[in-house]
C-alpha atoms as a PDB file:
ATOM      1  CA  UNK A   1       0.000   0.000   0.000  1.00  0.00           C
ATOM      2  CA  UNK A   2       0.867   3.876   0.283  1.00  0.00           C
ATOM      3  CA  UNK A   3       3.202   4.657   2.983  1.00  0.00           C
ATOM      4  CA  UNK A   4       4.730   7.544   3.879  1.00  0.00           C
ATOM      5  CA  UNK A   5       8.823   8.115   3.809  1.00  0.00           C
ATOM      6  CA  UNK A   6       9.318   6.467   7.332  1.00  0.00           C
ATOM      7  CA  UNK A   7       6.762   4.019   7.483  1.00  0.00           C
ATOM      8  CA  UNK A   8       7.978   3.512   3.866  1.00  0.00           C
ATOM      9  CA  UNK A   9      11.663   2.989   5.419  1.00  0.00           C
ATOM     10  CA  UNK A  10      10.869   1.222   8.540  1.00  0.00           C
ATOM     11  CA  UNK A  11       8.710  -1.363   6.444  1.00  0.00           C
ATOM     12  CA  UNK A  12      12.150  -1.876   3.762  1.00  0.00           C
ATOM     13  CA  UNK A  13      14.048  -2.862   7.375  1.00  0.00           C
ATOM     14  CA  UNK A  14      11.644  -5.268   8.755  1.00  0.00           C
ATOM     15  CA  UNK A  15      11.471  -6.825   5.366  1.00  0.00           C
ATOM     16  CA  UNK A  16      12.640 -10.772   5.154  1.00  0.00           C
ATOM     17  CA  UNK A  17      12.143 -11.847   1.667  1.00  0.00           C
ATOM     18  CA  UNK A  18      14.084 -14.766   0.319  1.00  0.00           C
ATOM     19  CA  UNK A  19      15.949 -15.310   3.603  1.00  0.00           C
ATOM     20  CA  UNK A  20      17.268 -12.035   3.607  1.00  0.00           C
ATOM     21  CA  UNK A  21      16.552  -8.954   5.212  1.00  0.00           C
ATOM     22  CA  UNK A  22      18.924  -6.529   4.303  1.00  0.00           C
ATOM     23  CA  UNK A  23      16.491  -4.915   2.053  1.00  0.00           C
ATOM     24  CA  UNK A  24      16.275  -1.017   1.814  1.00  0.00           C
ATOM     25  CA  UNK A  25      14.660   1.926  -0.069  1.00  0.00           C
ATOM     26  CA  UNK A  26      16.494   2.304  -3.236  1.00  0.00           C
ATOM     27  CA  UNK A  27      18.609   5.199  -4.412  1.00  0.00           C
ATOM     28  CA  UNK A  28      16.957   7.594  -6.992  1.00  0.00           C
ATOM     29  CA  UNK A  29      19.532   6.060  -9.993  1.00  0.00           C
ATOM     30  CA  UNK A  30      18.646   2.866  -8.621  1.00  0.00           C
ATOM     31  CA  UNK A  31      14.938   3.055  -9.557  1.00  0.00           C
ATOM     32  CA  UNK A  32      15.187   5.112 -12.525  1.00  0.00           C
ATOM     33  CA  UNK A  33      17.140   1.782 -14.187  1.00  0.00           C
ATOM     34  CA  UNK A  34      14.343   0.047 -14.237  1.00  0.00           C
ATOM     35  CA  UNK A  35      12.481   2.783 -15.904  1.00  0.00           C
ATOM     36  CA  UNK A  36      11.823   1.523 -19.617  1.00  0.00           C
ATOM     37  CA  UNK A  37      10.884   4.563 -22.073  1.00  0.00           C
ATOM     38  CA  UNK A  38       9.745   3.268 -24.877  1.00  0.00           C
ATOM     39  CA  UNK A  39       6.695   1.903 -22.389  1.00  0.00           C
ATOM     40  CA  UNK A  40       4.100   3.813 -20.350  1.00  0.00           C
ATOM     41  CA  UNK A  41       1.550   2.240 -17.868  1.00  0.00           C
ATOM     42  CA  UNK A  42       3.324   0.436 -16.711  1.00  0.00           C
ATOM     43  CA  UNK A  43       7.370   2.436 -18.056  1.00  0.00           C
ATOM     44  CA  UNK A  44       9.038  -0.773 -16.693  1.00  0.00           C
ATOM     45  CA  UNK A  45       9.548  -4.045 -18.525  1.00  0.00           C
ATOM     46  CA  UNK A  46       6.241  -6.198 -17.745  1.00  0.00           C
ATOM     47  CA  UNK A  47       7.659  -9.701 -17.724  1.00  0.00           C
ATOM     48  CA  UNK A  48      10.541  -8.733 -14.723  1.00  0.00           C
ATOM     49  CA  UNK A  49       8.622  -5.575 -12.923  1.00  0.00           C
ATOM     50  CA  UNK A  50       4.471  -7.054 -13.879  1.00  0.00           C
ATOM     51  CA  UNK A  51       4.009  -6.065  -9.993  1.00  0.00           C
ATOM     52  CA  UNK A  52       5.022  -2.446 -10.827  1.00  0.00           C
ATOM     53  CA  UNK A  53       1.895   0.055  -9.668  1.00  0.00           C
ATOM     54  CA  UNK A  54       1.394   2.424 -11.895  1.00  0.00           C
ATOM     55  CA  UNK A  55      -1.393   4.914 -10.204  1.00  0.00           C
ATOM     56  CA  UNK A  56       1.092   6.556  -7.857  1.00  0.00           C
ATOM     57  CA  UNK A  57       4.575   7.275  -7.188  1.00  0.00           C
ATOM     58  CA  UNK A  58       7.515   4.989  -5.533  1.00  0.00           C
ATOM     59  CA  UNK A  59       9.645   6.120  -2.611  1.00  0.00           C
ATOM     60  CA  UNK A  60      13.587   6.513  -3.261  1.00  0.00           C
ATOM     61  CA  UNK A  61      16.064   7.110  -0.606  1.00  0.00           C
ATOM     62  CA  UNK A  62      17.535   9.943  -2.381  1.00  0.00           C
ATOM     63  CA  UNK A  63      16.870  13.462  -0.638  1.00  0.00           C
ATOM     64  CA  UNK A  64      15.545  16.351  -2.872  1.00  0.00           C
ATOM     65  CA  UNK A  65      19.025  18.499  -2.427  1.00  0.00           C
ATOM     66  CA  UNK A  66      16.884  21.593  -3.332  1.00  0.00           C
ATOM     67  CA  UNK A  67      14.249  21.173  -0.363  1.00  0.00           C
ATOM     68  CA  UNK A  68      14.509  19.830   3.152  1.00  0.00           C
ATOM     69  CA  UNK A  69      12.064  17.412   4.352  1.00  0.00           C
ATOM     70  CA  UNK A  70      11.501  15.627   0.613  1.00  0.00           C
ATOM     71  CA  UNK A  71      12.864  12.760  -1.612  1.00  0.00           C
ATOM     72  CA  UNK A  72      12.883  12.137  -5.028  1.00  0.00           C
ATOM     73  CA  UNK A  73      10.249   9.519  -6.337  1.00  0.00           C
ATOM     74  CA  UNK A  74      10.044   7.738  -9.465  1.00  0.00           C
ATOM     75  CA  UNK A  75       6.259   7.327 -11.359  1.00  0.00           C
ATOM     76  CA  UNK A  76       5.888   3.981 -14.032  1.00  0.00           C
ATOM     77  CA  UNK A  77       2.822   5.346 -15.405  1.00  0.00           C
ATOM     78  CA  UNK A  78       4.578   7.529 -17.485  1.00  0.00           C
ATOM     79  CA  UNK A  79       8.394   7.397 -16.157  1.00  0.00           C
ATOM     80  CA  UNK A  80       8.291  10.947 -14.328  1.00  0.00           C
ATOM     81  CA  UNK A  81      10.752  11.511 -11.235  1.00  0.00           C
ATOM     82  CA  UNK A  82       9.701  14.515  -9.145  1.00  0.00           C
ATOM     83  CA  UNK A  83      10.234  15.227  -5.590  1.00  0.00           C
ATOM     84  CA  UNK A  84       7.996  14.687  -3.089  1.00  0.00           C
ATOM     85  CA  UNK A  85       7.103  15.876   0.921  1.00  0.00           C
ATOM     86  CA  UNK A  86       8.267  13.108   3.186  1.00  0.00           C
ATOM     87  CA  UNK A  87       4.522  12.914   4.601  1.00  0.00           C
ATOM     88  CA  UNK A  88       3.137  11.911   1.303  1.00  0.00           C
ATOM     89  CA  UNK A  89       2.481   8.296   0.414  1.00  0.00           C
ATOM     90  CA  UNK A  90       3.998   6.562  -1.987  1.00  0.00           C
ATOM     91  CA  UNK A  91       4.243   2.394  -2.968  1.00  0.00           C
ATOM     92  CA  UNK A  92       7.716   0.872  -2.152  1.00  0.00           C
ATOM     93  CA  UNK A  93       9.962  -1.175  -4.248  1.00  0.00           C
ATOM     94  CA  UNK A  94      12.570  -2.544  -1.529  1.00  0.00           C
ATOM     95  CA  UNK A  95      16.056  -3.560  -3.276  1.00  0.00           C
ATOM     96  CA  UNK A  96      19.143  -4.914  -1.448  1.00  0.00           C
ATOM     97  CA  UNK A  97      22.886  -4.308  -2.411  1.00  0.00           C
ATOM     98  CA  UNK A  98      24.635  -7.484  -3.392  1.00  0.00           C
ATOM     99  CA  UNK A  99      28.581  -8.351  -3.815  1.00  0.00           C
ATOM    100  CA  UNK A 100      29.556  -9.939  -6.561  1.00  0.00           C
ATOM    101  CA  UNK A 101      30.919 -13.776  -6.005  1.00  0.00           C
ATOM    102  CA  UNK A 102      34.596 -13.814  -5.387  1.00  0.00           C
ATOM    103  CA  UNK A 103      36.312 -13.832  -8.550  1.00  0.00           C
ATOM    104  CA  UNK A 104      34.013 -11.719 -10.543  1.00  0.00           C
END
């Protein structure tokens, strides 16, 4: 559901999902990767992202440097990025950072 930026952070920690729980809000360049362009509603590849919402805004965990108290937040009805107030709701896409396997 909609959450806003702490309950959206605090939901991201108490995340296990595939035995892990390092999960976290991802960076604004993190979420705009998955952005696809040449798509709208949803402007993410269907067959990996079919979950991706695309009546509201996602959370990133990149602050808006031009405005205290907001973060940037990434749309896949149309691929926008704008910033938003931390008290507004947004859906959550949780990612976790991974190391590559030794020798790579």
């Amino acid at each position: 559901g909609l959450l806003d930026y702490a309950s959206a952070e605090k939901a991201c920690q108490a995340l296990d999902l595939a035995g892990h729980g390092d999960w976290r809000l991802p960076t604004r360049p993190e979420l705009e990767s998955i952005l696809d362009l040449t798509r709208h509603k949803p402007a993410a590849d269907p067959v990996f992202f079919g979950d991706t919402r695309t009546d509201d805004w996602y959370w990133t965990s990149t602050p808006c440097a031009w405005r205290s108290g907001a973060s940037w937040c990434v749309d896949f009805h149309g691929g926008y990025v704008s910033g938003s107030d931390l008290d507004y709701r947004c859906f959550v896409r949780a990612v976790r950072s991974v190391s590559p396997a030794p020798g790579q």
